[in-house]
N, C-alpha and C. Protein backbone atom coordinates (compact mmCIF):
# COMPACT_ATOMS: atom_id res chain seq x y z
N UNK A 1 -7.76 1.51 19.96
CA UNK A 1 -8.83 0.90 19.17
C UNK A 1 -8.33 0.72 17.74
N UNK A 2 -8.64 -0.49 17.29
CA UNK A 2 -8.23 -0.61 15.48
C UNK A 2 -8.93 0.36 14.89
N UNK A 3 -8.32 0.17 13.67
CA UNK A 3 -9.63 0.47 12.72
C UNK A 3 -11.40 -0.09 12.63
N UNK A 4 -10.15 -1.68 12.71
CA UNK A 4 -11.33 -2.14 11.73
C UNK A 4 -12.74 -2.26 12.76
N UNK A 5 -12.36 -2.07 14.26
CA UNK A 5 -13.68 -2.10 15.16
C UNK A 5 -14.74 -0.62 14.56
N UNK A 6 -13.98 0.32 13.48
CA UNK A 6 -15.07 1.03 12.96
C UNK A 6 -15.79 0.64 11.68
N UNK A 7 -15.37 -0.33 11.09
CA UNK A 7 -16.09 -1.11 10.16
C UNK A 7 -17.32 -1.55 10.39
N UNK A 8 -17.75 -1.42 8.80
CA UNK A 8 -19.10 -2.28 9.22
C UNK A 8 -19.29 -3.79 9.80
N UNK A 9 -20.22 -4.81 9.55
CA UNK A 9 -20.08 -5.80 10.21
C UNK A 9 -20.15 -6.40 9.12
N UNK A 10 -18.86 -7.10 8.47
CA UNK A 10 -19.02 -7.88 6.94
C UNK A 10 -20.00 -9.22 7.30
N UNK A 11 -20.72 -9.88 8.62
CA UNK A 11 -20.78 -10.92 8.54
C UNK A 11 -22.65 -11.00 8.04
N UNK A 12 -23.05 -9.45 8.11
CA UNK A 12 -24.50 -9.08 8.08
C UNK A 12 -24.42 -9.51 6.21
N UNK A 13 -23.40 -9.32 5.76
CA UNK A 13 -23.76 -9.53 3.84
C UNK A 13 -22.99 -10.37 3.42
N UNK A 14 -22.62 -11.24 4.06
CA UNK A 14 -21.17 -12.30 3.31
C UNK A 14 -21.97 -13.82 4.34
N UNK A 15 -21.92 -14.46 3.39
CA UNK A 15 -22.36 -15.83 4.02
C UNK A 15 -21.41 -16.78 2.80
N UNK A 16 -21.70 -18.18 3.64
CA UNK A 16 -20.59 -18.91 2.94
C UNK A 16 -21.86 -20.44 3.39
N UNK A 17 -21.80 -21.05 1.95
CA UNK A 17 -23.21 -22.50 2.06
C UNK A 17 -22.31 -23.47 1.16
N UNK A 18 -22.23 -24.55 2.06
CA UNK A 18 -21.70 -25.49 1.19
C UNK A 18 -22.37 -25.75 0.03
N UNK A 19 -23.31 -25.74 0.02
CA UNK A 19 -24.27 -26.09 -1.78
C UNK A 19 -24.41 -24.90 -2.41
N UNK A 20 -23.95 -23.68 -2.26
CA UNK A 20 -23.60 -22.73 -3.11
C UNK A 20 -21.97 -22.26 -3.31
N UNK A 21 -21.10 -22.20 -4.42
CA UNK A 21 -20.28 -22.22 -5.10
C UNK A 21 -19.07 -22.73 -3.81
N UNK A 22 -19.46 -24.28 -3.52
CA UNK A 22 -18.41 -25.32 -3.01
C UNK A 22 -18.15 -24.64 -1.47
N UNK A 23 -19.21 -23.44 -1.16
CA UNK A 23 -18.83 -23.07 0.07
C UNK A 23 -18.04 -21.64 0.34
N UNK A 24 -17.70 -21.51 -0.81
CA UNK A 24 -16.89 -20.15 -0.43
C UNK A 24 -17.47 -18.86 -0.26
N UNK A 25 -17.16 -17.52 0.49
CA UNK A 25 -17.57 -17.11 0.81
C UNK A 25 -18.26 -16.40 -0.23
N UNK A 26 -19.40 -15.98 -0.36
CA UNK A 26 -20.24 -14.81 -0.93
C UNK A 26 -20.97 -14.02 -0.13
N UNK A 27 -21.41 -12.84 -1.39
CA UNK A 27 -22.31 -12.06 -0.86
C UNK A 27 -23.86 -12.83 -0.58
N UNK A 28 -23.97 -12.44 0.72
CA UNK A 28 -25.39 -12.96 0.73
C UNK A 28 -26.50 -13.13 -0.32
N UNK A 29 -27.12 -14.11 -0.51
CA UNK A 29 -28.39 -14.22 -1.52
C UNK A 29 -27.77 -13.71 -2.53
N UNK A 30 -26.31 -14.17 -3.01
CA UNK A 30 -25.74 -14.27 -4.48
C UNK A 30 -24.86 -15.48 -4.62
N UNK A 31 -24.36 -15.63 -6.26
CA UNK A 31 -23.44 -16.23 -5.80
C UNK A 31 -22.37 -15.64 -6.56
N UNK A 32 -22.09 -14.50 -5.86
CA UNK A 32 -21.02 -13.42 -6.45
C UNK A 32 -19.85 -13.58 -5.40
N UNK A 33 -18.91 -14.23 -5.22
CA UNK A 33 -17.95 -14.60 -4.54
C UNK A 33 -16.91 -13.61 -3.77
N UNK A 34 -16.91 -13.22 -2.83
CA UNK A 34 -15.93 -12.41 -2.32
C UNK A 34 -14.73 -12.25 -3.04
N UNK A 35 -13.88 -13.29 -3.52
CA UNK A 35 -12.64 -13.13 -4.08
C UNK A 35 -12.84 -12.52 -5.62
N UNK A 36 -14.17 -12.49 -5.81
CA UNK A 36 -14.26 -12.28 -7.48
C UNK A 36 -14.53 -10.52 -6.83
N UNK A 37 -15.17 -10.13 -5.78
CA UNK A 37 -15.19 -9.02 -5.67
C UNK A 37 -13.88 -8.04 -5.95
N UNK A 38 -12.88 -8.73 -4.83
CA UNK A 38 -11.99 -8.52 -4.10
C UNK A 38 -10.79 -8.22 -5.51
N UNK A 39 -10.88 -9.15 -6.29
CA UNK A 39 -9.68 -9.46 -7.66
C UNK A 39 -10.46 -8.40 -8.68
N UNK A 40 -11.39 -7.86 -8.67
CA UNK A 40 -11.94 -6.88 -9.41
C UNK A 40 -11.46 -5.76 -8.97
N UNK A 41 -11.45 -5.47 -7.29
CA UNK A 41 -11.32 -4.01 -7.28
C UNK A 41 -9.40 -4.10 -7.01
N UNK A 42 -8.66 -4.86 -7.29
CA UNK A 42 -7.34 -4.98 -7.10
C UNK A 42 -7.21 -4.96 -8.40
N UNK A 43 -7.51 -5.24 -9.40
CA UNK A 43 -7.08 -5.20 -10.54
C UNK A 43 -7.72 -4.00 -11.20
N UNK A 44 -7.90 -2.85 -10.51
CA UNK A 44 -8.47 -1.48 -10.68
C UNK A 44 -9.78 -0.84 -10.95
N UNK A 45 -10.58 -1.80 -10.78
CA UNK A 45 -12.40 -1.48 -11.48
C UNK A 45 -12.66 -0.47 -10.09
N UNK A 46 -13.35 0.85 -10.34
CA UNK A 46 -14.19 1.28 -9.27
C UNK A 46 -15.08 0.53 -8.87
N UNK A 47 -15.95 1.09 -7.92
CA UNK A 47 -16.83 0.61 -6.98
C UNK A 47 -18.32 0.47 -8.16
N UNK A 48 -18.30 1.55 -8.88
CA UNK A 48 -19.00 1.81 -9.66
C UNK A 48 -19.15 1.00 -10.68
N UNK A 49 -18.04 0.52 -11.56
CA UNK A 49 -17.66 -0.59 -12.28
C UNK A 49 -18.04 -1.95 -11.92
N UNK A 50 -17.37 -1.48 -10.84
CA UNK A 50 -17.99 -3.90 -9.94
C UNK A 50 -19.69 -3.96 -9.96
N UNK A 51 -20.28 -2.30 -9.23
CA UNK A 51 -21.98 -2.77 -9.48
C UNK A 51 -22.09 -2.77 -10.87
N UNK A 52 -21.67 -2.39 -11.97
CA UNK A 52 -22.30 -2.55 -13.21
C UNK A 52 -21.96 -3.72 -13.66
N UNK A 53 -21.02 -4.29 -13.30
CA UNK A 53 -20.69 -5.23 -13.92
C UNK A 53 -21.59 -6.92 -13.10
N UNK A 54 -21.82 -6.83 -11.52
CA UNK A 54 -22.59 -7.49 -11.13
C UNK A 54 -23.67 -6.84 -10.11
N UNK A 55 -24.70 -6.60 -11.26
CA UNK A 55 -26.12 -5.78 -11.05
C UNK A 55 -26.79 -6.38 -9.30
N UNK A 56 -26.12 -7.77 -9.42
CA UNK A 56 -26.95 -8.33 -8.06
C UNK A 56 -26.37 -7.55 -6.83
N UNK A 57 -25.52 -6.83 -6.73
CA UNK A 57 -24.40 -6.60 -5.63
C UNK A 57 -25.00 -4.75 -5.26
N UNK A 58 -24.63 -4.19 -4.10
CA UNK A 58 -25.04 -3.00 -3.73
C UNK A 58 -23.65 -2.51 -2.95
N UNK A 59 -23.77 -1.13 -2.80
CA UNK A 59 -22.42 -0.78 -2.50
C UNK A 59 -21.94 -1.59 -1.03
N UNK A 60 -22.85 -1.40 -0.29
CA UNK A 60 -22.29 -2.20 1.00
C UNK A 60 -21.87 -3.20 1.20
N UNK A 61 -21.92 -3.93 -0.02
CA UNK A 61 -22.03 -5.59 -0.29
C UNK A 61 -20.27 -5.67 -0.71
N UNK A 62 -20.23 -4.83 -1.64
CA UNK A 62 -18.54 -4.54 -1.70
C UNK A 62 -17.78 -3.65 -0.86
N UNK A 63 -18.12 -2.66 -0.02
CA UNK A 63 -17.81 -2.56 1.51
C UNK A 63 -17.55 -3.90 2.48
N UNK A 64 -18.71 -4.59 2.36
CA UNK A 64 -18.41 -5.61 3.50
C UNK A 64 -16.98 -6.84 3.21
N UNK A 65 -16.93 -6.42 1.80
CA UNK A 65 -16.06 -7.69 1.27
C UNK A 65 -14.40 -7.19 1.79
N UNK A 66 -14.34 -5.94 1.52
CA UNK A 66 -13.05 -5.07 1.58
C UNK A 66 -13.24 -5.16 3.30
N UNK A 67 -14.11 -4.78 3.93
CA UNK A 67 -13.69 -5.03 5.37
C UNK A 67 -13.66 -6.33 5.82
N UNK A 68 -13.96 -7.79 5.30
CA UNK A 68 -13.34 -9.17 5.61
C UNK A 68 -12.00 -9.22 5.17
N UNK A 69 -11.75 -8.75 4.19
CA UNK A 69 -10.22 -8.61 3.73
C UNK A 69 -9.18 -8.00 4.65
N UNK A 70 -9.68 -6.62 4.97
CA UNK A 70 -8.74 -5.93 6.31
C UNK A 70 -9.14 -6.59 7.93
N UNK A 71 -9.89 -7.02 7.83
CA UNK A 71 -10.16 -8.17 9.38
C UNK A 71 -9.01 -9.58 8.69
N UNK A 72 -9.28 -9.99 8.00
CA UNK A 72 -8.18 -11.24 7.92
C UNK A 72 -6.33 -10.50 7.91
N UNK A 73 -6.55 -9.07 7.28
CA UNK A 73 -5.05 -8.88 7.51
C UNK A 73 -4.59 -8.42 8.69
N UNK A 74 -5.75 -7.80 9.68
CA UNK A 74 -5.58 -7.22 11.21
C UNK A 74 -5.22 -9.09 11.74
N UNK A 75 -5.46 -9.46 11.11
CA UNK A 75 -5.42 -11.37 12.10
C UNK A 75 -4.16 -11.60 12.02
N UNK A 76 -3.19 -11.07 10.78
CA UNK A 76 -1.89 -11.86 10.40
C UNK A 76 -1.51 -11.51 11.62
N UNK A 77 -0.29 -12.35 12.23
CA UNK A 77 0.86 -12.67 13.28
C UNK A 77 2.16 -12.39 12.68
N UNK A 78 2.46 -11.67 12.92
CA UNK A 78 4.15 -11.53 12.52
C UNK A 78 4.26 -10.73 11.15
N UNK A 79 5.37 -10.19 11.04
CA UNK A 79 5.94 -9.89 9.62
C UNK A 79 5.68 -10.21 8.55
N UNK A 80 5.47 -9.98 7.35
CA UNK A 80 5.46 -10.66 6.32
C UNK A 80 6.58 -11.05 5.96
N UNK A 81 6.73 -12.31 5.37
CA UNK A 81 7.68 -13.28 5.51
C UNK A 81 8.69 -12.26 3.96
N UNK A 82 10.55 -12.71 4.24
CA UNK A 82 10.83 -11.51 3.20
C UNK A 82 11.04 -11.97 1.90
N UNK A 83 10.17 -13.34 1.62
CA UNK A 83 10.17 -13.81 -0.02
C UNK A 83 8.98 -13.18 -0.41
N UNK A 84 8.39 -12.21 0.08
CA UNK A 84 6.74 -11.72 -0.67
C UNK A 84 7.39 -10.15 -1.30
N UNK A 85 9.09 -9.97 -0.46
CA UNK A 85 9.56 -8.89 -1.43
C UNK A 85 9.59 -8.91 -2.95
């Protein structure tokens, strides 16, 4: 069994509407963008930090984002290619 089949289900808080920000994915009933989540907590903000900083968002909401992230990397095929050394 993976992991990620113990994850939550990112698809219950992440929706993606073409007439909200060109379609890309967000948190549900925001338009707080997965990747803006995602580039926050990679560029070191706690969990704690990302809700203060976007009041609309709840912890699960940045849970669900981090588990679409590890479901798209459980998807990769093959090696990582060796120019990403």
């Amino acid at each position: 069994m993976r992991y990620i089949d113990n994850c939550m289900n990112w698809q219950e808080r992440l929706s993606s509407d073409p007439k909200i920000c060109h379609g890309a994915l967000c948190v549900r009933g925001t338009r707080v963008m997965v990747t803006v989540v995602l580039d926050n907590l990679a560029d070191g903000l706690s969990i704690e930090r990302v809700l203060e900083e976007y009041p609309t968002l709840r912890r699960e909401d940045v849970q669900a984002a981090v588990a679409y992230a590890a479901e798209l990397v459980h998807e990769r095929q093959g090696p990582p290619s060796s120019s990403a050394r």
